[in-house]
N, C-alpha and C. Protein backbone atom coordinates (compact mmCIF):
# COMPACT_ATOMS: atom_id res chain seq x y z
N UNK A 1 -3.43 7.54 -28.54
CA UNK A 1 -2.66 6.42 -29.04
C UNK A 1 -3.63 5.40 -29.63
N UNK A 2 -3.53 5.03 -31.12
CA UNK A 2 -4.33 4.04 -31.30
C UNK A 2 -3.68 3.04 -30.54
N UNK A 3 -5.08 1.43 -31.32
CA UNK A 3 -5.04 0.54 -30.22
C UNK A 3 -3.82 -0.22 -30.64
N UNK A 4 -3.07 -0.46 -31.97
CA UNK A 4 -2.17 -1.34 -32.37
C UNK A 4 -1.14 -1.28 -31.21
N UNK A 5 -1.04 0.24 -31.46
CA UNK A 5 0.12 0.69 -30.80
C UNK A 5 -0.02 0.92 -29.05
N UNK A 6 -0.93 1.05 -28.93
CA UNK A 6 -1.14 0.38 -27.45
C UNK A 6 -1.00 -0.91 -26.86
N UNK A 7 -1.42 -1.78 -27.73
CA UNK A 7 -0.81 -3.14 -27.41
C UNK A 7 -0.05 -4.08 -26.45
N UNK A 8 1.18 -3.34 -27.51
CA UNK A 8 2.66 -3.66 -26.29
C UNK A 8 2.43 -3.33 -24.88
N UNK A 9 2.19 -1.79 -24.49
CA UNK A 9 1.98 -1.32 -23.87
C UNK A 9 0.97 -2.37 -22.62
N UNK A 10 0.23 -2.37 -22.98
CA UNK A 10 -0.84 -3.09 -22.30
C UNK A 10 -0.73 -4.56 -21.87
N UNK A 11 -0.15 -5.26 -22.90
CA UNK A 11 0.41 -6.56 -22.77
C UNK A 11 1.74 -6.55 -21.37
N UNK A 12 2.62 -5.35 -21.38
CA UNK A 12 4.05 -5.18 -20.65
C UNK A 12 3.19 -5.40 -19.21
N UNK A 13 2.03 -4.25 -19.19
CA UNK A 13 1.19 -4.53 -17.92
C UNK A 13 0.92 -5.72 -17.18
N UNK A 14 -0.16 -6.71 -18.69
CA UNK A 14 -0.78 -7.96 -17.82
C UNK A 14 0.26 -8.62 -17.29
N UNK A 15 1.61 -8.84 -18.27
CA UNK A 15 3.25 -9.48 -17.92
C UNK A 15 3.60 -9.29 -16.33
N UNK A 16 3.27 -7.89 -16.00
CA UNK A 16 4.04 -7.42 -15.07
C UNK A 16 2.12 -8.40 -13.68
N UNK A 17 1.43 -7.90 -14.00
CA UNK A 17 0.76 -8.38 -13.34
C UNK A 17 0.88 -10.18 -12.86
N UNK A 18 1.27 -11.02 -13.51
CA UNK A 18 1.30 -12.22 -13.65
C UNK A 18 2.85 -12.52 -13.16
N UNK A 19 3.79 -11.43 -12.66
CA UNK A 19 5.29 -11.78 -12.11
C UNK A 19 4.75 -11.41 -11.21
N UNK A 20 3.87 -10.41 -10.70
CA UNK A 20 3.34 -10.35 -9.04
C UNK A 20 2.51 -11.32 -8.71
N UNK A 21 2.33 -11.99 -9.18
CA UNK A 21 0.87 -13.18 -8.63
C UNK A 21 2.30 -14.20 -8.76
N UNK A 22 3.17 -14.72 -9.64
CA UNK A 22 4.27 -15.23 -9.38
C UNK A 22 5.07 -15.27 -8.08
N UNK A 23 5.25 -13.94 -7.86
CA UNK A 23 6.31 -13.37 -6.64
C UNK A 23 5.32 -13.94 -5.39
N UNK A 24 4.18 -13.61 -5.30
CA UNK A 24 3.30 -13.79 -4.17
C UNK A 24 3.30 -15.05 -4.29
N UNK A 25 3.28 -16.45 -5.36
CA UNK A 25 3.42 -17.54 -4.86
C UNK A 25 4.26 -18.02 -4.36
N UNK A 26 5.56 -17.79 -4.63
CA UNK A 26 6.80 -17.91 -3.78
C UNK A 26 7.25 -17.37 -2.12
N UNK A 27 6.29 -15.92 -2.33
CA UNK A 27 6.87 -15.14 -0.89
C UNK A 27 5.65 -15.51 0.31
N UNK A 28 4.52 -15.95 -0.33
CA UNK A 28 3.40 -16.17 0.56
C UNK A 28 4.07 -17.54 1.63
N UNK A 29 4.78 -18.20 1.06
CA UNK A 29 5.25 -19.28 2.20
C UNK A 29 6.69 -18.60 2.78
N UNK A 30 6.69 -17.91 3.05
CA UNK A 30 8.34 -17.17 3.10
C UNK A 30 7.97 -16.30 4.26
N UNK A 31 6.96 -15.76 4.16
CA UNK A 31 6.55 -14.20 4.70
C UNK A 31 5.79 -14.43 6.18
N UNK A 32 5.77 -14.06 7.17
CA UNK A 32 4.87 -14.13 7.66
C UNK A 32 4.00 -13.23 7.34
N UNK A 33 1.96 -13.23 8.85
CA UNK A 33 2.23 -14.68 9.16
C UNK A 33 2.01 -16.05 9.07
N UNK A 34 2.98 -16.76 9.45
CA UNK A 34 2.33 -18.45 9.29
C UNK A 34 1.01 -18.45 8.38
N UNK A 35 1.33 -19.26 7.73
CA UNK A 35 -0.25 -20.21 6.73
C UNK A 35 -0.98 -18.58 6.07
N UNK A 36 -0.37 -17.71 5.88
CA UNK A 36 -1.37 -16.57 5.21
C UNK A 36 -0.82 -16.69 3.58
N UNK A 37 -1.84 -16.96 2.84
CA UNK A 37 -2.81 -17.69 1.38
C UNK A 37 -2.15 -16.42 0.30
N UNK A 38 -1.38 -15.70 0.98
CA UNK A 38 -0.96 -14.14 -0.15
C UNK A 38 -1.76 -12.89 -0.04
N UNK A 39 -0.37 -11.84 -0.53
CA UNK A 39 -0.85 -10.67 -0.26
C UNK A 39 -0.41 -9.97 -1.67
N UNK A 40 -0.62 -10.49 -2.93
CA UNK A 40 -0.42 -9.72 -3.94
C UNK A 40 -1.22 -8.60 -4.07
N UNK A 41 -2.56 -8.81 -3.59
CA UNK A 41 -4.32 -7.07 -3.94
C UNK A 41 -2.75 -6.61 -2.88
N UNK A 42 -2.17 -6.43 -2.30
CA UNK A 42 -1.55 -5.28 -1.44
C UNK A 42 -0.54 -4.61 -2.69
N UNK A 43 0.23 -5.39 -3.00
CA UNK A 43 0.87 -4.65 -4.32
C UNK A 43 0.14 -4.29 -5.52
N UNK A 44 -1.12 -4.68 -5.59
CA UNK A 44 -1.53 -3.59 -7.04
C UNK A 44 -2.13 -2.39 -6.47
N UNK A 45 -2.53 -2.61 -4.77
CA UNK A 45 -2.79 -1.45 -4.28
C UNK A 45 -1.97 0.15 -4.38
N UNK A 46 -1.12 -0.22 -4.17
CA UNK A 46 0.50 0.33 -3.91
C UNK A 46 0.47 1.08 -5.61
N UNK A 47 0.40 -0.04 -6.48
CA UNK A 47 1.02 -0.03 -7.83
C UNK A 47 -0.24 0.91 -8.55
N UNK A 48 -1.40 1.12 -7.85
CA UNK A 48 -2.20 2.45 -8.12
C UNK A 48 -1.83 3.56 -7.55
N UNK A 49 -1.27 3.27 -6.28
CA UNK A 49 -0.91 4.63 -5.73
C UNK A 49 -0.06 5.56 -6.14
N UNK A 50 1.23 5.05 -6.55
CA UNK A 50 2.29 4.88 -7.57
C UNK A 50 1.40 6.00 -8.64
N UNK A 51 0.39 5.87 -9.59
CA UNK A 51 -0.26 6.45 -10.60
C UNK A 51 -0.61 7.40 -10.10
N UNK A 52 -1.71 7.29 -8.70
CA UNK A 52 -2.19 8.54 -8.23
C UNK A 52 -1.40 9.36 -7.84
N UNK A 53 -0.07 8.97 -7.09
CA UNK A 53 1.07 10.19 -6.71
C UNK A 53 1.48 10.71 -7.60
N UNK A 54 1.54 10.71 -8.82
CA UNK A 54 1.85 11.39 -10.36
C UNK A 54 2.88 10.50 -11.03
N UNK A 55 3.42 9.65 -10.75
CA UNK A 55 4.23 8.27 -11.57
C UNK A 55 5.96 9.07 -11.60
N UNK A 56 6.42 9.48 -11.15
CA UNK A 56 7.70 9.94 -10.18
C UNK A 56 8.17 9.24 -9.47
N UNK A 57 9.56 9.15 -9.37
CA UNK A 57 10.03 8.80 -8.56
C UNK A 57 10.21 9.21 -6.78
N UNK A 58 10.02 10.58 -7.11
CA UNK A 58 9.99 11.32 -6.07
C UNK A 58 8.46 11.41 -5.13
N UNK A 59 7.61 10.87 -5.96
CA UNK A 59 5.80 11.11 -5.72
C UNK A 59 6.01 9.01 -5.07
N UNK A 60 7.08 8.67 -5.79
CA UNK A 60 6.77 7.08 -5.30
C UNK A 60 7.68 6.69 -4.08
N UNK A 61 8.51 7.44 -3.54
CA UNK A 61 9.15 7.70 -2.57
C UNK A 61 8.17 8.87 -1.35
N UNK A 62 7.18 9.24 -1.35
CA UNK A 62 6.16 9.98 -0.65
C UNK A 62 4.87 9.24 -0.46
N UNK A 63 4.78 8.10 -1.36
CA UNK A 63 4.20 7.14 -1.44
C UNK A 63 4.49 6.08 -0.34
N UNK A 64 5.62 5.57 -0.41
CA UNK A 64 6.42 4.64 0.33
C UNK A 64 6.81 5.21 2.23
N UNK A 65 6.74 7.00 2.46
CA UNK A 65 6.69 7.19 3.43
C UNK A 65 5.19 7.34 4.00
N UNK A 66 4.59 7.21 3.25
CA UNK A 66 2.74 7.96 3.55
C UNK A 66 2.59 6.55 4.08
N UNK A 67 3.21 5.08 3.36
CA UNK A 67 2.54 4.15 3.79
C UNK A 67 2.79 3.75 4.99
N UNK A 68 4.16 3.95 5.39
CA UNK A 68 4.85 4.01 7.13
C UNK A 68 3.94 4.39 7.60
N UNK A 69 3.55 6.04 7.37
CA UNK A 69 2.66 6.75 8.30
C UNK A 69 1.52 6.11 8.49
N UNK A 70 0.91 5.25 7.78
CA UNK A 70 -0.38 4.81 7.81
C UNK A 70 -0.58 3.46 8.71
N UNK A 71 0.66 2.55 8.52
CA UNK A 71 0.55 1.39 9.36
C UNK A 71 0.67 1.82 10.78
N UNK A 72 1.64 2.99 10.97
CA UNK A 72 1.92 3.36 12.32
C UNK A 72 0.76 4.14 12.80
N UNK A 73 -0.13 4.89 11.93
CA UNK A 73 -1.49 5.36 12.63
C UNK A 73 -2.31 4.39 13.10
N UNK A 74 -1.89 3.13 12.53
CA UNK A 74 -2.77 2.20 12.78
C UNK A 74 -3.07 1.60 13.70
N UNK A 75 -1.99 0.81 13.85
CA UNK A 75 -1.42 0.49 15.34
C UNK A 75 -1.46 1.35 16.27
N UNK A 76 -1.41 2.57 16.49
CA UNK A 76 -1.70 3.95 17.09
C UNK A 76 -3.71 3.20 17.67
N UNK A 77 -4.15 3.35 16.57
CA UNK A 77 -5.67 3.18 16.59
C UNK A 77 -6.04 2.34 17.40
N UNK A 78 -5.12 0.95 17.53
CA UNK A 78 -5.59 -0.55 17.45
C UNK A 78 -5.37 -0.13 18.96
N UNK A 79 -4.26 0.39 19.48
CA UNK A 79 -3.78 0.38 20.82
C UNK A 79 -4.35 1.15 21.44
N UNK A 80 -4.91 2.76 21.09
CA UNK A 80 -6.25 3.11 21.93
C UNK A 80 -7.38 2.58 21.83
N UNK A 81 -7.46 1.86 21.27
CA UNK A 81 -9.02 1.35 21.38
C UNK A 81 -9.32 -0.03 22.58
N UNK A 82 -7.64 -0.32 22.50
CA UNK A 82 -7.62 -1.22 23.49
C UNK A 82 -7.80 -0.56 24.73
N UNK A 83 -7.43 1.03 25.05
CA UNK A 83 -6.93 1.67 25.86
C UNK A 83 -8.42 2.25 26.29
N UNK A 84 -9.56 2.08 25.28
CA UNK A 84 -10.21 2.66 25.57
C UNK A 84 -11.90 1.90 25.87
N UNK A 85 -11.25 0.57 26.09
CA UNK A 85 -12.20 -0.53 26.39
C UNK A 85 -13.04 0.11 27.28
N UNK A 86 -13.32 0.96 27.97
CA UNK A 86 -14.41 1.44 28.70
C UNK A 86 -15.76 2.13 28.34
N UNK A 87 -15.11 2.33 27.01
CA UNK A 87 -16.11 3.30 25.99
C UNK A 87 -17.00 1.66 25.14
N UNK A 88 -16.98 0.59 25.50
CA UNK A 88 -17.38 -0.83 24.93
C UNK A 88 -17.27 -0.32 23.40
N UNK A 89 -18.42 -0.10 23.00
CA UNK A 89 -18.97 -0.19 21.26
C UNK A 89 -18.34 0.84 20.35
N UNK A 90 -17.75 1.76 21.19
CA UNK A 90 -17.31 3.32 20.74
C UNK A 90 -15.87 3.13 20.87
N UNK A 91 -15.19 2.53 21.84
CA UNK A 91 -14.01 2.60 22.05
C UNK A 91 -12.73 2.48 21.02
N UNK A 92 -13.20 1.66 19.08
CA UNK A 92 -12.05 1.74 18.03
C UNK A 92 -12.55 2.92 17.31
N UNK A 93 -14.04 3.48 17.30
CA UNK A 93 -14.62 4.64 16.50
C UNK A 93 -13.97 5.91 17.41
N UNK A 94 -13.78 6.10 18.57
CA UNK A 94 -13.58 6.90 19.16
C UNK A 94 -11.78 7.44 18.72
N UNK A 95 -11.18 6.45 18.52
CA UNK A 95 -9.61 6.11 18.43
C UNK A 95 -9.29 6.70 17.07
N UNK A 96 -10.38 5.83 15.74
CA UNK A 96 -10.49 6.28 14.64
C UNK A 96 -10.55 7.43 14.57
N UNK A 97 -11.24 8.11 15.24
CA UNK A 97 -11.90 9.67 14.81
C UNK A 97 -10.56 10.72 14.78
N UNK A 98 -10.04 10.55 16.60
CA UNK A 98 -9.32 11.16 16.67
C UNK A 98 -7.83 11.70 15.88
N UNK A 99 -7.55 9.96 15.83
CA UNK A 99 -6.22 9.71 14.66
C UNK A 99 -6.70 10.23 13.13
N UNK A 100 -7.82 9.97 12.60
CA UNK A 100 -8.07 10.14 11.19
C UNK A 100 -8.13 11.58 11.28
N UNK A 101 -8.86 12.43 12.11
CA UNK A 101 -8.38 13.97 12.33
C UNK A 101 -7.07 14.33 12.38
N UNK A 102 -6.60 13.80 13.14
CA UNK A 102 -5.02 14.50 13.33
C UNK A 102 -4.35 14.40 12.20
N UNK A 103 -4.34 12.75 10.84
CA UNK A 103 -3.52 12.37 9.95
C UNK A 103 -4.00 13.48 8.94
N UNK A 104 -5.72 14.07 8.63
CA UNK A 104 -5.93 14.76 7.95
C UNK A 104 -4.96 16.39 7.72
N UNK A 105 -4.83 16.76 8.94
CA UNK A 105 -3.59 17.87 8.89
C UNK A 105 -1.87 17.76 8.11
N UNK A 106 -1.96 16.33 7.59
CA UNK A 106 -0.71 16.06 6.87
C UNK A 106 -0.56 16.33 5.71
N UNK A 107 -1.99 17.02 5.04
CA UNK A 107 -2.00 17.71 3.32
C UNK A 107 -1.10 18.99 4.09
N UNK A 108 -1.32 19.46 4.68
CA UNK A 108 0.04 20.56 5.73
C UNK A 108 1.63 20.38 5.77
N UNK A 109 1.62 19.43 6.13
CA UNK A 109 2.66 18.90 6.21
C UNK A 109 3.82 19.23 5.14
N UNK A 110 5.34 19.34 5.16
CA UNK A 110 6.44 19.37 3.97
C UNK A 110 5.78 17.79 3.00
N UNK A 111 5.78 18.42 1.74
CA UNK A 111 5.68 17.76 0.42
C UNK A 111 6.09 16.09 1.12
N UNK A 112 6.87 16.01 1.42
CA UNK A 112 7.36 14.12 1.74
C UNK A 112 6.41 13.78 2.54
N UNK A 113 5.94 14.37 3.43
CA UNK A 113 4.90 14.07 4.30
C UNK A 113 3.13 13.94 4.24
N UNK A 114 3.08 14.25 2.83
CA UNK A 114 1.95 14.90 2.86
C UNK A 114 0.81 13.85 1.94
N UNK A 115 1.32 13.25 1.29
CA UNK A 115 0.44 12.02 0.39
C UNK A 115 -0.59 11.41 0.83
N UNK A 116 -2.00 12.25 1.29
CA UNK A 116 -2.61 11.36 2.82
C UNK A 116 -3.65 9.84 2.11
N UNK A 117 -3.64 10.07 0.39
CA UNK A 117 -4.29 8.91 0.19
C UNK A 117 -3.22 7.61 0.55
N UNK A 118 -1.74 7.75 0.41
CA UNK A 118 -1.43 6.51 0.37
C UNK A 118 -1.15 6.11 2.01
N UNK A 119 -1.72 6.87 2.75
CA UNK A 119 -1.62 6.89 4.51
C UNK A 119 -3.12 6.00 4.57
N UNK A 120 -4.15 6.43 4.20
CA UNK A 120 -5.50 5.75 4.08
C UNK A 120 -4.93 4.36 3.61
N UNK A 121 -4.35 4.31 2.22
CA UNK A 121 -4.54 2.76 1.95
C UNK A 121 -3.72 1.64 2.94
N UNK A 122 -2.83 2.34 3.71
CA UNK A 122 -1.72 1.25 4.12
C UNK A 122 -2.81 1.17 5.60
N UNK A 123 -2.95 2.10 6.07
CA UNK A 123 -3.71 2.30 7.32
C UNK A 123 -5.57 1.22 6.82
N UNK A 124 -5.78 0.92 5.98
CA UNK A 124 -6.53 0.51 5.85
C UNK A 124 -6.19 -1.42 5.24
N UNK A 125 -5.47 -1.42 4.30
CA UNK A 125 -4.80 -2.34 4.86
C UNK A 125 -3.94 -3.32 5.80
N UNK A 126 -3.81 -2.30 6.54
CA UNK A 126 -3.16 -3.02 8.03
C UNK A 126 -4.52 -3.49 8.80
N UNK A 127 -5.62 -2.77 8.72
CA UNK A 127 -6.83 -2.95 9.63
C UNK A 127 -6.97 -4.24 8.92
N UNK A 128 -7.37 -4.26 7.77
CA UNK A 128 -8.21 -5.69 7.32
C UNK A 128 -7.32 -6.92 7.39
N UNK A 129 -5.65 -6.77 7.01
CA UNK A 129 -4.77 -7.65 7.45
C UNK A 129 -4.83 -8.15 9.81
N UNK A 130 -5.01 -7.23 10.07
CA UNK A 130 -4.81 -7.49 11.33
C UNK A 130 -5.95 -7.93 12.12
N UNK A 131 -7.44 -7.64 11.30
CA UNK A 131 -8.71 -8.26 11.67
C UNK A 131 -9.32 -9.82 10.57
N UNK A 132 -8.15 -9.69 10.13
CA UNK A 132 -9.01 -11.02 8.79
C UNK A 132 -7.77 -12.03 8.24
N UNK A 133 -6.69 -11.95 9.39
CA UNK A 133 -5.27 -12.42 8.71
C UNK A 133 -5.08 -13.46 10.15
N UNK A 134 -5.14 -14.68 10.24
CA UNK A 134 -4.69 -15.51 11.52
C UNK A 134 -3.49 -15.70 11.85
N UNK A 135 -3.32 -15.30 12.98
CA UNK A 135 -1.91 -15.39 13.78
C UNK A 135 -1.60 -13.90 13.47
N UNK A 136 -1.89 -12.73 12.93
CA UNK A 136 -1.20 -11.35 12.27
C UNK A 136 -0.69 -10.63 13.71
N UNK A 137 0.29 -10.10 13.62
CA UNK A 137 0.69 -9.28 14.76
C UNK A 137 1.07 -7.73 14.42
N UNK A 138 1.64 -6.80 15.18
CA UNK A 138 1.71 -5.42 14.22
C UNK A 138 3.32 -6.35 13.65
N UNK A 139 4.18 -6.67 14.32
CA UNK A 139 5.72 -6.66 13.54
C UNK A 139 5.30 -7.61 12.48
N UNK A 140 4.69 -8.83 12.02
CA UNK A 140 4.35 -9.68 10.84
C UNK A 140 3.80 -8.71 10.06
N UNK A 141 2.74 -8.21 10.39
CA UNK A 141 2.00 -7.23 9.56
C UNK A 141 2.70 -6.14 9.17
N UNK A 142 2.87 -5.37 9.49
CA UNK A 142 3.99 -4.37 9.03
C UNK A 142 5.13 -4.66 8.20
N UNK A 143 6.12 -6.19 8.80
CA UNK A 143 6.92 -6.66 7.98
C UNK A 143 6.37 -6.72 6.11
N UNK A 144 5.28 -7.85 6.15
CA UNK A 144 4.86 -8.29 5.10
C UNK A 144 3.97 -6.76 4.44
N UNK A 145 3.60 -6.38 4.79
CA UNK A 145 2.53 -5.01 4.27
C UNK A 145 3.66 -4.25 3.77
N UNK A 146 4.30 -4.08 4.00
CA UNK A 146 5.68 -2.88 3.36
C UNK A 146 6.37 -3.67 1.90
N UNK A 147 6.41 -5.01 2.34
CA UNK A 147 7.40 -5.56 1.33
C UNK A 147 6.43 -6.02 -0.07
N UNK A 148 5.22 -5.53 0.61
CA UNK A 148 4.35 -5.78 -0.98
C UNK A 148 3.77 -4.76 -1.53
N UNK A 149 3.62 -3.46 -0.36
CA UNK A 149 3.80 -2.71 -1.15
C UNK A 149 4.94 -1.44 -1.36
N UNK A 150 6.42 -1.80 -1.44
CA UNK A 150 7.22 -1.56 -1.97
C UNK A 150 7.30 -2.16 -3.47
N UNK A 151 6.77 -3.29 -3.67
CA UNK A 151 6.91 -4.06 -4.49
C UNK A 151 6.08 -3.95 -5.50
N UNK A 152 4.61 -3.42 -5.18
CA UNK A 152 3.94 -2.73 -5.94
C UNK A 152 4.31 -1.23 -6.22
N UNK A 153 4.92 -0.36 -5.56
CA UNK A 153 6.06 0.93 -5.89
C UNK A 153 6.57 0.67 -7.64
N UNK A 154 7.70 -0.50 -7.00
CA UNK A 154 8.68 -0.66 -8.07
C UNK A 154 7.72 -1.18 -9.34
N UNK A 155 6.84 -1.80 -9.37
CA UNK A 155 6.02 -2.37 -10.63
C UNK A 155 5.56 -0.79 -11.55
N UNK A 156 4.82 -0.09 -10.08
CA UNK A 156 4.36 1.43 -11.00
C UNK A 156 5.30 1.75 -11.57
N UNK A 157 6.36 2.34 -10.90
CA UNK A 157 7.82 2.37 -11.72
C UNK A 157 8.14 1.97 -13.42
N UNK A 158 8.20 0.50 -13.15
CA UNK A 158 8.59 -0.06 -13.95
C UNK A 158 7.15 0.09 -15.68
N UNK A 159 6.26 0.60 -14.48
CA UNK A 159 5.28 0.49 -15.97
C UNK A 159 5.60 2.04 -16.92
N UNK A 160 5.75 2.90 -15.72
CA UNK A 160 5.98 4.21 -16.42
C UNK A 160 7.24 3.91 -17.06
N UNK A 161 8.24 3.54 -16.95
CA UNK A 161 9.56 3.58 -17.52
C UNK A 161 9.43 2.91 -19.08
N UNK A 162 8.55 1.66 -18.78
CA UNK A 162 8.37 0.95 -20.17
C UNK A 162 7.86 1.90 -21.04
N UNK A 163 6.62 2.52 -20.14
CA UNK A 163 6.06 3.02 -21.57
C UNK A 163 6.62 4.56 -21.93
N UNK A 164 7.13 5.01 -21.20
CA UNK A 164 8.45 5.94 -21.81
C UNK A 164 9.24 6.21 -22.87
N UNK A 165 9.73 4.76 -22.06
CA UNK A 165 10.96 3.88 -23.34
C UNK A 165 10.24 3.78 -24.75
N UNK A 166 8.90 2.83 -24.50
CA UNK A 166 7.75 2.13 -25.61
C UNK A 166 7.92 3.71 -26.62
N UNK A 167 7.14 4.76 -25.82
CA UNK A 167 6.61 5.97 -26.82
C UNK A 167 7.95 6.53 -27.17
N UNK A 168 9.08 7.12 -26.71
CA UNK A 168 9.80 7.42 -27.75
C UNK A 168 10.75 6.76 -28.49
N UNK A 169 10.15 5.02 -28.55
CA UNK A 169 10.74 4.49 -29.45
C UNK A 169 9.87 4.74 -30.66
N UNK A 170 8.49 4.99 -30.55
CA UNK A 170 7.85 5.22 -31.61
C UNK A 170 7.69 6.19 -32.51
């Protein structure tokens, strides 16, 4: 595609980027928890994943369950490691290991189940939200982590559809 005609295209993007930094100024006081500054990087996270699952609806719906799976491994993690305070320095690596083994067997898994990058990103976003976010709990965290990146879902969505629409209008 030359660049003229890329344009639009590209412009529909930054648009769409600048209604999520929008949305996050509005939902960041809305959302728990309390006093947390926004979580829009969670929806462009999402809104790559969206690309990497193949830009489907059906790949963005495997997307959206991989990310369940990932907050809930998480919390899984957070709670043996508490469990495993005896091990001192080893006790969240020990937790990690085990869970990140077991989630790896989910390329196995039926097709809905199986998306294990977007299990990494949510599972990795819940860690840095729940170690770098004040006041964060798993139900705040989980609440707010889903609803941004669902929200980054629907943006991937919406970019493939434009430029759909865009190319066979051309």
């Amino acid at each position: 595609m030359k660049f003229a005609k890329h344009t639009p295209i590209a412009l529909f993007v930054g648009c769409q980027a600048c209604v999520i930094q929008i949305i996050d100024n509005v939902l960041h006081g809305l959302l728990p928890p309390t006093g947390n500054v926004g979580f829009s990087w969670v929806s462009f996270l999402a809104w790559a994943t969206y690309f990497m699952a193949g830009c489907t609806v059906m790949n963005g719906v495997r997307s959206f369950v991989g990310f369940i799976i990932g907050i809930l491994a998480s919390m899984i993690i957070i709670t043996m490691g508490g469990s495993f305070g005896t091990l001192g320095f080893f006790a969240v690596p020990v937790a990690v290991l085990i869970i990140a083994w077991l989630l790896f067997y989910l390329e196995l898994a039926p097709e809905l189940f199986s998306f294990v990058p977007a299990v990494y990103i949510a599972a990795g976003t819940f860690f840095g939200c729940m170690n770098y976010v004040p006041g964060a709990s798993f139900g705040t965290v989980f609440i707010t982590e889903m609803v941004y990146l669902t929200l980054g879902l629907i943006f991937g969505w919406m970019t493939i559809a434009f430029r759909g629409w865009y190319e066979k209008k051309k």
